[in-house]
Protein backbone atom coordinates (compact mmCIF):
# COMPACT_ATOMS: atom_id res chain seq x y z
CA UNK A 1 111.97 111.33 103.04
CA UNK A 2 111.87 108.16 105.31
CA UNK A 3 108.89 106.70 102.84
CA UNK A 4 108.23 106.67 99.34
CA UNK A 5 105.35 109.33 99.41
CA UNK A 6 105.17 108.86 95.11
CA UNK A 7 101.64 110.76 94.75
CA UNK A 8 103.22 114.19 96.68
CA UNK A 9 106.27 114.09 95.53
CA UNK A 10 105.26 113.49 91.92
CA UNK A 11 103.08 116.71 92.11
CA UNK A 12 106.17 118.53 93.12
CA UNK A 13 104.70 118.68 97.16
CA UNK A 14 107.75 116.58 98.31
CA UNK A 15 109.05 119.61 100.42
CA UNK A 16 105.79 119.77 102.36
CA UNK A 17 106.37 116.47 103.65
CA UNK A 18 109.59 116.22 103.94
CA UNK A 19 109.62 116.16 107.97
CA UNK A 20 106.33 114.09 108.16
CA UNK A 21 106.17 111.76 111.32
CA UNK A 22 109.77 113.23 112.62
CA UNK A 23 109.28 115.14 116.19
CA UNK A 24 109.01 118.69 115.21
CA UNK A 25 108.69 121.99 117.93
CA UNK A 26 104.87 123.00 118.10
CA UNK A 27 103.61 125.63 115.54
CA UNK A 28 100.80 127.90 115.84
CA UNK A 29 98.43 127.63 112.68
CA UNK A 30 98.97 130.78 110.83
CA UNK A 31 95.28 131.70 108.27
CA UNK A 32 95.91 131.00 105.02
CA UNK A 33 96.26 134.28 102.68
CA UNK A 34 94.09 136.44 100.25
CA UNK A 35 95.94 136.29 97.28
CA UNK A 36 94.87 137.27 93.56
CA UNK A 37 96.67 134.32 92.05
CA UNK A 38 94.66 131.44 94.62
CA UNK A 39 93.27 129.86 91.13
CA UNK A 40 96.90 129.16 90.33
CA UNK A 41 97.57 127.27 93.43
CA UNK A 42 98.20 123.49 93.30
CA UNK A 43 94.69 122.08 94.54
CA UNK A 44 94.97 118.42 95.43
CA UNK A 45 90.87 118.10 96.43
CA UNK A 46 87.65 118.88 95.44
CA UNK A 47 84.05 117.86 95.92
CA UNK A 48 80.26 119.19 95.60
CA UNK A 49 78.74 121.09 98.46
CA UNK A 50 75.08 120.84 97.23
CA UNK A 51 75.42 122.91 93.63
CA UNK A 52 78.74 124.86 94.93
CA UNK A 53 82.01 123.24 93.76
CA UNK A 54 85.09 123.07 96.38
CA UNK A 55 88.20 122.60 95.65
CA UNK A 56 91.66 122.88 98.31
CA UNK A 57 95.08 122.69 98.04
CA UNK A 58 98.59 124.14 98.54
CA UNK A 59 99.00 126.74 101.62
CA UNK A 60 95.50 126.46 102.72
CA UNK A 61 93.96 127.88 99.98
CA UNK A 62 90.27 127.39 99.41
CA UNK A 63 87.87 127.91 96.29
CA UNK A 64 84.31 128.44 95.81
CA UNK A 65 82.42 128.04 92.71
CA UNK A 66 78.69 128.75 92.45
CA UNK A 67 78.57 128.44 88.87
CA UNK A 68 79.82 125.29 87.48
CA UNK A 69 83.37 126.35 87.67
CA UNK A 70 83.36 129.28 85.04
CA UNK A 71 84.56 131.58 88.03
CA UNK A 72 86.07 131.07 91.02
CA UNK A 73 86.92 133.22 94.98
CA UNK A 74 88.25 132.24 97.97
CA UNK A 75 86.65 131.67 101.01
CA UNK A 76 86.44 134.23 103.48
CA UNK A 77 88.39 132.89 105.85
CA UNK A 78 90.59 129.70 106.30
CA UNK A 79 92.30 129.58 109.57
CA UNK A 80 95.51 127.62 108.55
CA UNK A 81 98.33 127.35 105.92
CA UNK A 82 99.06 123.80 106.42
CA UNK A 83 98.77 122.07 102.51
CA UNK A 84 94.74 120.66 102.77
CA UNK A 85 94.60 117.25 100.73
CA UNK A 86 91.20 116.05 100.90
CA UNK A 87 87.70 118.00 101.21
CA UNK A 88 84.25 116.44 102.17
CA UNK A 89 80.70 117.50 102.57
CA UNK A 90 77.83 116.10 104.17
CA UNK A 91 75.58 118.52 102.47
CA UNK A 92 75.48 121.68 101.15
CA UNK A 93 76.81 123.39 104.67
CA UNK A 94 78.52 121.20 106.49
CA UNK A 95 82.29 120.29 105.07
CA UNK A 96 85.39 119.13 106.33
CA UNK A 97 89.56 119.60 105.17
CA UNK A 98 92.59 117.97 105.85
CA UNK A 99 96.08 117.83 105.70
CA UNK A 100 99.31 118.99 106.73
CA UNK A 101 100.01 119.18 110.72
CA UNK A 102 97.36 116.73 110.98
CA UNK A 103 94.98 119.45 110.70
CA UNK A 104 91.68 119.09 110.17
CA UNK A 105 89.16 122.26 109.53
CA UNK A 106 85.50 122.49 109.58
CA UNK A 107 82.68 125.07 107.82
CA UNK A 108 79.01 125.48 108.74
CA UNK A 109 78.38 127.32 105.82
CA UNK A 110 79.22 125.71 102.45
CA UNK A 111 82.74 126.88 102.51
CA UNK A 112 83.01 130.84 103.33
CA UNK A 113 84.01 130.57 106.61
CA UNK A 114 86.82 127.58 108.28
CA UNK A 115 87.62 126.47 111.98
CA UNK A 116 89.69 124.75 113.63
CA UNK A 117 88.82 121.21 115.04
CA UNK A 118 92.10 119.63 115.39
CA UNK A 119 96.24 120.35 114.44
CA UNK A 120 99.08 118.39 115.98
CA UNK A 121 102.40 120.23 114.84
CA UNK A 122 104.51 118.23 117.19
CA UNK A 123 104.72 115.47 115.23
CA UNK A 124 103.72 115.57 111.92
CA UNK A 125 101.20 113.00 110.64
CA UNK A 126 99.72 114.64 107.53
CA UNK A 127 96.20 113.37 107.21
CA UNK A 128 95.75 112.25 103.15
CA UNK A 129 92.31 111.73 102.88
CA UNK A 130 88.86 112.58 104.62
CA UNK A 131 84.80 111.04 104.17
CA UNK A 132 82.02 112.23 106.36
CA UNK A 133 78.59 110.18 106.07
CA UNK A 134 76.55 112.27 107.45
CA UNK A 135 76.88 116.15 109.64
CA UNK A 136 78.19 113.50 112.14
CA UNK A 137 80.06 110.42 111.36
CA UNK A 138 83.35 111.01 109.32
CA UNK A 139 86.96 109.18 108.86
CA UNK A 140 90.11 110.81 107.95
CA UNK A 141 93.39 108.91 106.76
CA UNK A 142 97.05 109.29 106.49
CA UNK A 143 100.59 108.93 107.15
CA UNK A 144 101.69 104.85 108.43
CA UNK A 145 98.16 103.76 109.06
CA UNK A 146 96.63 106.33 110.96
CA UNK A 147 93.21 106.50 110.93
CA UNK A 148 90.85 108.82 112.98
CA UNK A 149 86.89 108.78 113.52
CA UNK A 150 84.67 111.14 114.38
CA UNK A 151 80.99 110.79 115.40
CA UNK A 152 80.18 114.45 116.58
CA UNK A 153 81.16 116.17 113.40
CA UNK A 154 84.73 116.55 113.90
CA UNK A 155 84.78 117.67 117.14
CA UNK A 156 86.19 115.38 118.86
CA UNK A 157 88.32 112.75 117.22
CA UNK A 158 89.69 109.00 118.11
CA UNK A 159 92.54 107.49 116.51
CA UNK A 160 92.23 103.60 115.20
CA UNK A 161 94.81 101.56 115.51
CA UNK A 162 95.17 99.39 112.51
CA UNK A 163 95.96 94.93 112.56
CA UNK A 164 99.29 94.44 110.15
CA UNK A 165 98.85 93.69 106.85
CA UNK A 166 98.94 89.98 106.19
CA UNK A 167 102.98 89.09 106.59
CA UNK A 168 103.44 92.13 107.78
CA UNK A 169 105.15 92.85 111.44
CA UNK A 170 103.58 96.04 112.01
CA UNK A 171 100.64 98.80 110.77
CA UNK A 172 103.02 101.03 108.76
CA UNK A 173 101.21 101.44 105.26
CA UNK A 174 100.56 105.57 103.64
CA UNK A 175 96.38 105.53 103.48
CA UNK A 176 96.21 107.52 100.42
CA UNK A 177 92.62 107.86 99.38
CA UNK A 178 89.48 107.17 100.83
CA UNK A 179 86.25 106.44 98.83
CA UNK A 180 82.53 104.84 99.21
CA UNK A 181 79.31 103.44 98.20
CA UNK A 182 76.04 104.65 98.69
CA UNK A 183 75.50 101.36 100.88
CA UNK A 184 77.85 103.28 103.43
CA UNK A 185 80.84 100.73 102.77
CA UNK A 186 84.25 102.71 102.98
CA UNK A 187 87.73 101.86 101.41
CA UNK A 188 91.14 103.00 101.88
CA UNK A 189 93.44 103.20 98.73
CA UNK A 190 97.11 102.22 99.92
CA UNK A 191 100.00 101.23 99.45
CA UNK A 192 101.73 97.43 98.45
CA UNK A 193 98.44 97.25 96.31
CA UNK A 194 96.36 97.19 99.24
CA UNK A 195 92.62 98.25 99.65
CA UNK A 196 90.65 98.32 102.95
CA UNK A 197 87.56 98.15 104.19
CA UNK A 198 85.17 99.35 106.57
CA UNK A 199 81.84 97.83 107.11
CA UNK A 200 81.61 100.07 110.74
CA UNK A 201 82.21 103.88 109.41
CA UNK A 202 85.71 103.12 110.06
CA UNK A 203 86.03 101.19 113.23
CA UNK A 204 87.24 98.27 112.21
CA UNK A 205 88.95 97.37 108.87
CA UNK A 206 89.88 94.66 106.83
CA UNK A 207 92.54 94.80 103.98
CA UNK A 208 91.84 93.02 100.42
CA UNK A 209 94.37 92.23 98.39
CA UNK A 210 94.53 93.06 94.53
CA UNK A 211 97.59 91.35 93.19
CA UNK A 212 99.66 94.48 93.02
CA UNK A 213 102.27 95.70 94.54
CA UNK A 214 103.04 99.18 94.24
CA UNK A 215 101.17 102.41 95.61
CA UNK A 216 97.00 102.77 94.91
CA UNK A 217 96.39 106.14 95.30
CA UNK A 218 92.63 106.93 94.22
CA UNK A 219 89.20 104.88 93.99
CA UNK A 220 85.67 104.85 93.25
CA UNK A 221 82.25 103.24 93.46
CA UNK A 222 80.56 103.52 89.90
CA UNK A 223 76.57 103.64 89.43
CA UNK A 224 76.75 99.99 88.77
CA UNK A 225 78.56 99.36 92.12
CA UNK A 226 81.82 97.73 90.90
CA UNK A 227 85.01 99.39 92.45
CA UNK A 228 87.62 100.89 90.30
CA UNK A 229 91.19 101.59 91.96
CA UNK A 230 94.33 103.61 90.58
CA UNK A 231 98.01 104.38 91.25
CA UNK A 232 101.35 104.33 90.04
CA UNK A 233 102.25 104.08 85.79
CA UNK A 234 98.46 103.88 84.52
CA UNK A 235 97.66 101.08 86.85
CA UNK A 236 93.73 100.72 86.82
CA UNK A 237 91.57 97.68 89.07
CA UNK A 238 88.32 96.94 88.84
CA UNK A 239 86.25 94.23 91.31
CA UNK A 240 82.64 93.22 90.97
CA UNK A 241 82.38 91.68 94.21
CA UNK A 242 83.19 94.68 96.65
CA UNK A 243 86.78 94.48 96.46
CA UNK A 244 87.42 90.19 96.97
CA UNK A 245 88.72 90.15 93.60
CA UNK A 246 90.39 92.27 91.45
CA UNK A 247 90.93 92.32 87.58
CA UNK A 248 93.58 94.74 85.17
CA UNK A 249 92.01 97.15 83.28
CA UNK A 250 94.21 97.86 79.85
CA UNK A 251 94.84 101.82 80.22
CA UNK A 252 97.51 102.24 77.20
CA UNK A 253 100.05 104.96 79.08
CA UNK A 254 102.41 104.67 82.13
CA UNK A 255 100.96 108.02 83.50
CA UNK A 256 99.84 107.35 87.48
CA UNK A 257 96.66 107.57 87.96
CA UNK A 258 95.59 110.32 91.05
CA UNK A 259 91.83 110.67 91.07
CA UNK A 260 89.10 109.04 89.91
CA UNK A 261 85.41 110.62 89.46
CA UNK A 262 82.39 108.53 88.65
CA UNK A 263 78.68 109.35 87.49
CA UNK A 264 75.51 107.93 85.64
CA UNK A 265 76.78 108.39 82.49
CA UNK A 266 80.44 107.47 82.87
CA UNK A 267 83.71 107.74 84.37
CA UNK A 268 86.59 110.28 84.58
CA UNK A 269 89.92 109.29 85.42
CA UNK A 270 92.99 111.89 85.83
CA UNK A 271 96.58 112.21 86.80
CA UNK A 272 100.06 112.92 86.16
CA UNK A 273 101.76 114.59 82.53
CA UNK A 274 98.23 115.53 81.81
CA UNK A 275 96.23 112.18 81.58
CA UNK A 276 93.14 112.54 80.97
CA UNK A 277 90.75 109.48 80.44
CA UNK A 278 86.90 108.63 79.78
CA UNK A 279 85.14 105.66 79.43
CA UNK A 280 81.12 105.22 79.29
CA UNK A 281 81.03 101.29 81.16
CA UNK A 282 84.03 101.75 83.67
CA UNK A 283 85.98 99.30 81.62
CA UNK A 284 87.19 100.37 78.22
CA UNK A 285 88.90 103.99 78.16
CA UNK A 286 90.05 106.70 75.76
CA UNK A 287 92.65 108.57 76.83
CA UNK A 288 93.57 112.16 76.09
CA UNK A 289 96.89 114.36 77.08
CA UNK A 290 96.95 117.55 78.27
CA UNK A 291 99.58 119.37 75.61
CA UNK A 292 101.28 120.85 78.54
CA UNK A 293 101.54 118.03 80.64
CA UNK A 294 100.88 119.42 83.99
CA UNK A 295 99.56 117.25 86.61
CA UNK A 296 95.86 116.51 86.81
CA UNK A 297 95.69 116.08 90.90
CA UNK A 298 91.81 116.01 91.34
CA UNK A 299 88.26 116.12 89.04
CA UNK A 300 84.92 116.57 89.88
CA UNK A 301 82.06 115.64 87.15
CA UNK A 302 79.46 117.74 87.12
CA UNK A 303 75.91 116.37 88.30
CA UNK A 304 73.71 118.49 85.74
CA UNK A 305 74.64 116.39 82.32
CA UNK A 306 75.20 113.06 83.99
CA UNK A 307 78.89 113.35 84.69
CA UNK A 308 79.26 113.81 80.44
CA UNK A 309 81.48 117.28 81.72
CA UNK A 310 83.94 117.33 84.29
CA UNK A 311 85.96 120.48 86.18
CA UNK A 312 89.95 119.58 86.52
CA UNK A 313 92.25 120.69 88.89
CA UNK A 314 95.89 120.70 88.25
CA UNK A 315 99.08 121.43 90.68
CA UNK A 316 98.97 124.70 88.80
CA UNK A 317 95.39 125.83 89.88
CA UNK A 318 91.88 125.28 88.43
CA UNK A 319 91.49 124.80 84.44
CA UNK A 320 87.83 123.33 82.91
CA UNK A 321 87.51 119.92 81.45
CA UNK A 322 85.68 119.32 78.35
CA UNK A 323 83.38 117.27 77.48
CA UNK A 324 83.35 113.16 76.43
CA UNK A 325 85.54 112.61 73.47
């Protein structure tokens, strides 16, 4: 690999990228399969669509669960194969997926059905993360800087180019993980410790600086409206003033951090040989370990109990989280 993609090639994805931004021949998208075993896929997103849990990963495989996570099916239909690495929904119906090829897919109806609103296989610029606002405004991330907007629900998208980083000759940093705030401010995880923001849905974007250099590859805005950050060997961040200053949170292991989940009654934090973290003010933490060690890629904390329960999702498929410790 030309860049240090750590979060993919820590969850054993470095193969699928191995060719990213290197001119490649154009491939037709080819639907993802039916298979009996899709739980056991590696799943690297998941969100809410209304009550329904979503949850994407490896070889464009897409789950559905209408019951809290207790079981789990495929969607009906998912028109590519490319790895997806990022979900969103609007609402209960209207969701978006990313990835591989640059692709990004679309459903109308909470996740049975996918289309197509944009692949570019020439060249491939996997897209890392997505957010949609609203059934219309939405931002996807990815490989060296690339950033893409949308204000008719994915239809039709525009690329924005990104200023350097301070010292920096050119726009060349992995966007890794997008989150925001219910005031509609979005951030970029990224990395050389970098977060950005977008006061504009994405238009324009400026970068903050936390005092760290290595890759951030997750974020969140708690219920009190700091910011939390997290990346490479248990490094945590948290800022009280939207992201202008940043302080160390003590997390005792050197596990990276990939996804963090927050809710009214707490925070979740997950990621590689098993971590598993929870913490009731978004500043002290107790950790647990999976016993087997497997990578915790994504989490979603349920809405029903306050976030006091979360759903896990490992690079080995779905398994249930339990409750606060």
């Amino acid at each position: 690999m030309t860049r240090r993609l750590y979060k993919w090639a820590a969850w054993g994805l470095a193969g699928a990228i191995a060719s990213a931004a290197w001119a490649m021949d154009e491939v037709k998208p080819v639907p993802a399969m039916t298979s009996a075993i899709a739980t056991q896929a590696a799943i690297l997103g998941s969100t809410w669509a209304g009550t329904r849990a979503v949850a994407v990963g490896d070889r464009g495989v897409v789950l559905l669960s209408d019951d809290g996570g207790a079981r789990w099916r495929q969607a009906r239909s998912v028109p590519v194969s490319f790895t997806l690495t990022s979900v969103s929904f609007a609402d209960a119906q209207h969701g978006w997926a990313v990835g591989h090829g640059g692709s990004v897919i679309v459903t109308r109806d909470g996740g049975e059905t996918w289309r197509v609103q944009r692949v570019v296989t020439t060249e491939d610029r996997p897209l890392f993360s997505v957010h949609f606002f609203d059934a219309h405004s939405g931002v996807a991330v990815g490989l060296w800087s690339l950033v893409l907007v949308t204000s008719d629900g994915g239809e039709t998208w525009q690329e924005r180019p990104l200023q350097p980083m301070p010292g920096a000759k050119k726009a060349d940093l992995n966007l890794l993980g997008l989150f925001a705030g219910s005031d509609g401010v979005l951030f970029a995880a990224a990395e050389r410790g970098q977060v950005l923001r977008s006061d504009d849905r994405g238009a324009t974007w400026t970068y903050l600086s936390t005092g760290y250099n290595g890759s951030l590859w997750c974020g969140a805005m708690l219920a009190d409206g700091a910011l939390l950050v997290g990346g490479q060997r248990g490094t945590l961040l948290r800022s009280e003033d939207h992201g202008q200053t940043w302080k160390p949170l003590r997390l005792d292991t050197k596990s990276s951090v990939t996804a963090i989940a927050g809710a009214s009654q707490g925070v979740t934090l997950v990621g590689l040989d098993g971590l598993l973290a929870r913490s009731g003010d978004g500043r002290d933490f107790t950790i647990e370990t999976r016993p087997d060690g497997v990578a915790i890629t994504s989490a979603l904390v349920t809405p029903r109990d306050g976030g006091r329960q979360a759903l896990l999702f490992t690079r080995r498929g779905v398994v249930r989280g339990g409750g606060p410790p």
